[in-house]
N, C-alpha and C. Protein backbone atom coordinates (compact mmCIF):
# COMPACT_ATOMS: atom_id res chain seq x y z
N UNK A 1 78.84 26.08 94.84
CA UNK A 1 79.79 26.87 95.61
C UNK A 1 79.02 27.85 96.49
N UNK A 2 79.72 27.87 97.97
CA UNK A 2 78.74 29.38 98.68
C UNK A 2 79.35 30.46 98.19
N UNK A 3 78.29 31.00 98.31
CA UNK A 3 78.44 32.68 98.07
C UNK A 3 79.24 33.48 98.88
N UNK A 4 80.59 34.04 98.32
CA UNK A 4 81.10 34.57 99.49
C UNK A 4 80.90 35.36 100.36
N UNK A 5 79.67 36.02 100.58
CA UNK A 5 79.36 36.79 101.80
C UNK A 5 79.04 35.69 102.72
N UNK A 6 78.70 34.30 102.46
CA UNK A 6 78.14 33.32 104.17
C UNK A 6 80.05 32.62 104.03
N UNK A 7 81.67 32.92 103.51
CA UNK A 7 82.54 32.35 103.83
C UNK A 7 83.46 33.26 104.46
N UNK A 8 83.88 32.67 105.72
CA UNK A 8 84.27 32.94 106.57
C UNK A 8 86.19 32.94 105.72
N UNK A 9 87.39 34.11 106.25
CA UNK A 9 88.00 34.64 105.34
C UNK A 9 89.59 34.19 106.50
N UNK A 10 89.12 34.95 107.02
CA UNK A 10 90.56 35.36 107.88
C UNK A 10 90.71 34.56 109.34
N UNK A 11 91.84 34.28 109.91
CA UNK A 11 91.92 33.76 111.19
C UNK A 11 91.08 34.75 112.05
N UNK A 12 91.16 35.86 112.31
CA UNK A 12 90.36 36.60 113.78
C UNK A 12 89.07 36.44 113.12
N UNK A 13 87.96 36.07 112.31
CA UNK A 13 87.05 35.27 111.75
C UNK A 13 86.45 33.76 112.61
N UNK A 14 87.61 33.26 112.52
CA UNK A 14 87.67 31.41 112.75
C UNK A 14 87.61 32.11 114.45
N UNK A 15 88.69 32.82 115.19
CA UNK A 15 89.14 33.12 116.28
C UNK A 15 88.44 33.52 117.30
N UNK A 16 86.79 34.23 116.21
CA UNK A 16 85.93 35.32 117.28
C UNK A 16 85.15 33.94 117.74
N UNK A 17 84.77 33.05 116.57
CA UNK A 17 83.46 31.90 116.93
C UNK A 17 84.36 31.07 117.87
N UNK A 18 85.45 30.83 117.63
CA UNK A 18 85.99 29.57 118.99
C UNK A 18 86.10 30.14 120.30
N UNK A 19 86.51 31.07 120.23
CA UNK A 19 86.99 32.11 121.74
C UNK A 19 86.09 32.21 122.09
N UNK A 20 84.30 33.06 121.50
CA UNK A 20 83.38 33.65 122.49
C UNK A 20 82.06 33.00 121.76
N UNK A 21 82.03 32.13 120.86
CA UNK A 21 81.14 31.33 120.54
C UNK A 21 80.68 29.90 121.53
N UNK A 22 79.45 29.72 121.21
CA UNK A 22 78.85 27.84 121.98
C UNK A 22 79.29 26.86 120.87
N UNK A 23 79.55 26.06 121.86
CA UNK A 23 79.84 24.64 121.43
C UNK A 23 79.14 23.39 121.79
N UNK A 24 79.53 22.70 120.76
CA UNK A 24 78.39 21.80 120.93
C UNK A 24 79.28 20.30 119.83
N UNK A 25 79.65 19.46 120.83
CA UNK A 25 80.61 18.17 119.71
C UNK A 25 79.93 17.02 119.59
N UNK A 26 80.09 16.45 118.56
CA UNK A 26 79.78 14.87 118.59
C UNK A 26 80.63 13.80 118.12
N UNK A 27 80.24 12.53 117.87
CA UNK A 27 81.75 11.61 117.14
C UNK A 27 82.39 12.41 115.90
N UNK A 28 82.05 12.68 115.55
CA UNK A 28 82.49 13.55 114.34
C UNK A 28 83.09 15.03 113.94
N UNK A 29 82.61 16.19 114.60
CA UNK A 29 82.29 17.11 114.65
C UNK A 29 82.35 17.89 115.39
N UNK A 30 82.51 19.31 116.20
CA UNK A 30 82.48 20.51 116.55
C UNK A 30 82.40 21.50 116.03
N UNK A 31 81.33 22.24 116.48
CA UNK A 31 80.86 23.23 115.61
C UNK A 31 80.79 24.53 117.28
N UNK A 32 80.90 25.60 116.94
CA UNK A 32 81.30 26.46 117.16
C UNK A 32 80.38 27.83 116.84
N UNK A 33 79.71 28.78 117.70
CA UNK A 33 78.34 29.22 117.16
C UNK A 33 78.50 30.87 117.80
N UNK A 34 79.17 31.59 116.95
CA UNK A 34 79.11 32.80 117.44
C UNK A 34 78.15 34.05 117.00
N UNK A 35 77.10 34.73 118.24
CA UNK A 35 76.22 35.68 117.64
C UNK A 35 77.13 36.63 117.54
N UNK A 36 76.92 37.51 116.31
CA UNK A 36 77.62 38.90 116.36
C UNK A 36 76.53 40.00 116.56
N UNK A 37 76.03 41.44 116.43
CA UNK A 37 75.49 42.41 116.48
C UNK A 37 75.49 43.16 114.78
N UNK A 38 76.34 42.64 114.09
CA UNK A 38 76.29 43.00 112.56
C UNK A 38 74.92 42.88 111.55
N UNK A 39 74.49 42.02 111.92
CA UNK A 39 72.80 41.77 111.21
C UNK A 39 73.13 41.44 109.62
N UNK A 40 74.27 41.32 109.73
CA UNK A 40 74.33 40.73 107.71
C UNK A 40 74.19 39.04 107.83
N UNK A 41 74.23 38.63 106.64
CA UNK A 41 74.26 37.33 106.57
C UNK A 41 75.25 36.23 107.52
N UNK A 42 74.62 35.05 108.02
CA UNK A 42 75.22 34.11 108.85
C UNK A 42 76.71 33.37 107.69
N UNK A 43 77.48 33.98 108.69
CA UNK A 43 79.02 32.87 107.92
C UNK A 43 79.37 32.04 108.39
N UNK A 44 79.84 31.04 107.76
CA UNK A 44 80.54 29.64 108.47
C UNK A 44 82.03 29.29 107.48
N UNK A 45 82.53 28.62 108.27
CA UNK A 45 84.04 28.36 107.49
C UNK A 45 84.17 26.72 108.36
N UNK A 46 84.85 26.15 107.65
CA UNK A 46 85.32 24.60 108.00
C UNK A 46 87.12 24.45 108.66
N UNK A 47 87.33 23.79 109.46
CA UNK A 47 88.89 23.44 109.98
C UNK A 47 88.54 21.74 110.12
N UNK A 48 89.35 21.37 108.70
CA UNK A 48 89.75 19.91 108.80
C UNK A 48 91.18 19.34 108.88
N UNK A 49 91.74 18.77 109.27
CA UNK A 49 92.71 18.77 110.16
C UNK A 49 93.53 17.89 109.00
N UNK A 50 95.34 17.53 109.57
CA UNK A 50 95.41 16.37 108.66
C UNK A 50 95.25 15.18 109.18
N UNK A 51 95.16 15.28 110.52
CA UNK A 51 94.10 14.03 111.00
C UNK A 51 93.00 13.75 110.54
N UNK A 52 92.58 13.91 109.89
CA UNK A 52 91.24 13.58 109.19
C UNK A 52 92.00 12.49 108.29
N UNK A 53 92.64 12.72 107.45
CA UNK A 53 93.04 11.89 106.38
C UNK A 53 94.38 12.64 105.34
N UNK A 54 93.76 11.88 103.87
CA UNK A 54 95.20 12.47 103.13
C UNK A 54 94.44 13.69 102.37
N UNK A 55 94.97 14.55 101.36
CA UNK A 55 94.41 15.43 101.19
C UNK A 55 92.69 15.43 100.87
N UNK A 56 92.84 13.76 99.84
CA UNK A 56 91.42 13.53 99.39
C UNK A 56 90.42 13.36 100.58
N UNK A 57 91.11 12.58 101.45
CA UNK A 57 89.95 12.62 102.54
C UNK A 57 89.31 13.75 103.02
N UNK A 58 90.20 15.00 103.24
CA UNK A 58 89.88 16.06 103.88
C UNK A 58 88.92 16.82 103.16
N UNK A 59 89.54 16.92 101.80
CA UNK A 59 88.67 17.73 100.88
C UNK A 59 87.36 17.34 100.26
N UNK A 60 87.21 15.41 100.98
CA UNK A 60 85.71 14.95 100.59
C UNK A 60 85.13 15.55 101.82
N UNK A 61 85.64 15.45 103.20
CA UNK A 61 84.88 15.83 104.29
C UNK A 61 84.26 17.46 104.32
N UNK A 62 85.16 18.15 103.66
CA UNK A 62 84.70 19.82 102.97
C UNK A 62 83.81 19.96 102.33
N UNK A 63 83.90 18.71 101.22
CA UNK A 63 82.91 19.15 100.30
C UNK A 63 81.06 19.34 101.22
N UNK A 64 81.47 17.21 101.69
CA UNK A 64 80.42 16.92 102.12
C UNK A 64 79.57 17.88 103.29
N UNK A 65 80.11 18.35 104.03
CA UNK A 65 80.02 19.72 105.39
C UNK A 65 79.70 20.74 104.21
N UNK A 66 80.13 21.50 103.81
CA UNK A 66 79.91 22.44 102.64
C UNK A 66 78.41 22.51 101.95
N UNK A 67 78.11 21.03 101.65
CA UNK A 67 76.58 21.26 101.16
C UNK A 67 75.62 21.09 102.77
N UNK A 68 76.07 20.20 103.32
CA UNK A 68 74.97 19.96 104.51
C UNK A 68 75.12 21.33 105.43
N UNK A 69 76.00 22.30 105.47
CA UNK A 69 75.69 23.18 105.76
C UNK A 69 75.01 24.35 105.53
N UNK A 70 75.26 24.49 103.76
CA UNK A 70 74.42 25.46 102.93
C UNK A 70 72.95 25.07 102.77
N UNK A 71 72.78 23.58 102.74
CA UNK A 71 71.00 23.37 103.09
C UNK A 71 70.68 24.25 104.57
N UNK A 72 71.48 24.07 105.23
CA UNK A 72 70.67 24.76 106.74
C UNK A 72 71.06 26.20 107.44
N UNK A 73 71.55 26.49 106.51
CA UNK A 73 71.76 28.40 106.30
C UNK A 73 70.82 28.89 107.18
N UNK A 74 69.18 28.53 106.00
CA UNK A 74 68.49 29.63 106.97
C UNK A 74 68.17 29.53 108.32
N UNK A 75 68.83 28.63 108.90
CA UNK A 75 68.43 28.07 110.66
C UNK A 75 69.38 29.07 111.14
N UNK A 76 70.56 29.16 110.83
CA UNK A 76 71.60 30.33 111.72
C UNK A 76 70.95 31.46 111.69
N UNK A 77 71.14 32.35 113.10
CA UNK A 77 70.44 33.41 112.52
C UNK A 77 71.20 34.57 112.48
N UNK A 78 70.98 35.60 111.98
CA UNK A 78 71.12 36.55 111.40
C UNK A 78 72.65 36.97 111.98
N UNK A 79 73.52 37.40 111.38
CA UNK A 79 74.95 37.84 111.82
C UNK A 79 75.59 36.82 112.48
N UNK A 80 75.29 35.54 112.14
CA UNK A 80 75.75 34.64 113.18
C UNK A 80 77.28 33.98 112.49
N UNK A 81 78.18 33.45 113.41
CA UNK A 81 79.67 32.61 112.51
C UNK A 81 79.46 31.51 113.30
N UNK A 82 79.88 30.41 112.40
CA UNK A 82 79.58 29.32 112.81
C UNK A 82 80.97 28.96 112.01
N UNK A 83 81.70 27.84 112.64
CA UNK A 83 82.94 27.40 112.50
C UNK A 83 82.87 26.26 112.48
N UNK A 84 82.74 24.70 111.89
CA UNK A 84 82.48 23.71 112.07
C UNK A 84 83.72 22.77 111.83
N UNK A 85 84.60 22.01 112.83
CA UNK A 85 86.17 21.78 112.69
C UNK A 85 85.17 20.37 113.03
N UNK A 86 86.23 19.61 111.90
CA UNK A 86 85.74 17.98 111.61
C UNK A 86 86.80 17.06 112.48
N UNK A 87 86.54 16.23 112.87
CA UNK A 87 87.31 15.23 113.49
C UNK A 87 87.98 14.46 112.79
N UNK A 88 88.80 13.21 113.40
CA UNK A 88 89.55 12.36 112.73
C UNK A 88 88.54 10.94 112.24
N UNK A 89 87.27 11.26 113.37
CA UNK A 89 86.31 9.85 112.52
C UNK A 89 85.84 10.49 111.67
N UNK A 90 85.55 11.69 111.39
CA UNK A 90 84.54 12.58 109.67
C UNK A 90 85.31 11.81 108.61
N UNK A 91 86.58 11.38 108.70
CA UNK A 91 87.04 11.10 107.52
C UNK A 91 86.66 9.75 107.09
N UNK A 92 86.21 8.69 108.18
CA UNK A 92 85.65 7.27 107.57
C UNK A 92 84.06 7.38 107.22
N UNK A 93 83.67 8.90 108.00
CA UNK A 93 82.23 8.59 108.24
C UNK A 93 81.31 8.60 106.92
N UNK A 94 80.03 8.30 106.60
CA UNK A 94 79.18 8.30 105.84
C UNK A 94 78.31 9.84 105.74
N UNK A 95 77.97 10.36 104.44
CA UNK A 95 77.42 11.13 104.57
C UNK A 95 76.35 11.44 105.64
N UNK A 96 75.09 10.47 105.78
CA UNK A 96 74.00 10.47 106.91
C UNK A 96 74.85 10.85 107.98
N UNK A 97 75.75 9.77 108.89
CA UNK A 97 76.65 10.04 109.89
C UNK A 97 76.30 11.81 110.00
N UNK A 98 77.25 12.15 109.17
CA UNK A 98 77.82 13.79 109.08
C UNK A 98 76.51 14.49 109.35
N UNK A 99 75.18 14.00 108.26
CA UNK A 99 73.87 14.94 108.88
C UNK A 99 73.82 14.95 109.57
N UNK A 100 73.78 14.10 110.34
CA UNK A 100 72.84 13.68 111.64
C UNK A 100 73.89 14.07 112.69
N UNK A 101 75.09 14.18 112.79
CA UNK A 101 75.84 15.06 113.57
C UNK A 101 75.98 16.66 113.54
N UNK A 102 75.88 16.89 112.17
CA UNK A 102 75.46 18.10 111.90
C UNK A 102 74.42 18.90 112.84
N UNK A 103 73.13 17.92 112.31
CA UNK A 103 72.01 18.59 112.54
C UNK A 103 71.92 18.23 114.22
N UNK A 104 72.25 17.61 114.95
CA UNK A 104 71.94 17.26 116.39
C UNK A 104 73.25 18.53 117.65
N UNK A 105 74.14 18.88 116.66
CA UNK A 105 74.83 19.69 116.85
C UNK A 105 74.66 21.44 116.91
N UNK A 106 73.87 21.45 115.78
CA UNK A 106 73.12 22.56 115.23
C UNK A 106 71.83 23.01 116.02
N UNK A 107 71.32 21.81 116.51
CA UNK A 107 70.27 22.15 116.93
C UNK A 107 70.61 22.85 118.71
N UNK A 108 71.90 21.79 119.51
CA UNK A 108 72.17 22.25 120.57
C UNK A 108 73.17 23.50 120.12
N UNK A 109 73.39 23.78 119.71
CA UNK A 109 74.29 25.80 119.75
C UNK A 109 73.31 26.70 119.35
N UNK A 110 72.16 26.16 118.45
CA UNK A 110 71.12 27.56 118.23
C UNK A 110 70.66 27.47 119.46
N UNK A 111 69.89 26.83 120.46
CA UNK A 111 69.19 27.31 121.07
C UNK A 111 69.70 27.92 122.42
């Protein structure tokens, strides 16, 4: 489970990274990359849709996003929200898929 200081809580949360955050999508994925000025730990929160699937689908696509995101924590940097809303293919996709969208995603909003 993350630690709740890197989970993201409330809608004006989800609201600050989509509105004035970078983006960056792939078949799968949009992720959403907002710097703040706070200097505490980087948060992220997930929006899976019910297009994704039925509940199980959604909540495997959570899980799976959930760890591949907590491996790459320390890449966000510092005060950063990151919002990562899954598509309707995340729900057929394969774990790798999801890395590798992850990480090719991740890599274009940090820099």
């Amino acid at each position: 489970m993350s630690s709740a200081v890197h989970r993201l809580t409330g809608s004006a949360q989800f609201s600050l990274a989509i509105r004035t955050g970078r983006r960056a999508g792939s078949g799968t994925l949009v992720l959403h990359l907002a710097r703040t000025d706070s200097g505490g730990p980087p948060r992220f929160g997930f929006v899976v849709s019910r297009a994704v699937g039925n509940a199980v689908a959604r909540n495997r696509v959570k899980r799976r996003l959930r760890e591949l995101v907590r491996a790459r924590l320390e890449e966000l940097p510092t005060g950063s929200v990151l919002v990562v809303r899954a598509l309707p293919p995340s729900g057929a996709a394969s774990y790798a898929e999801l890395r590798s969208d992850l990480a090719r995603c991740l890599t274009r909003v940090i820099r």
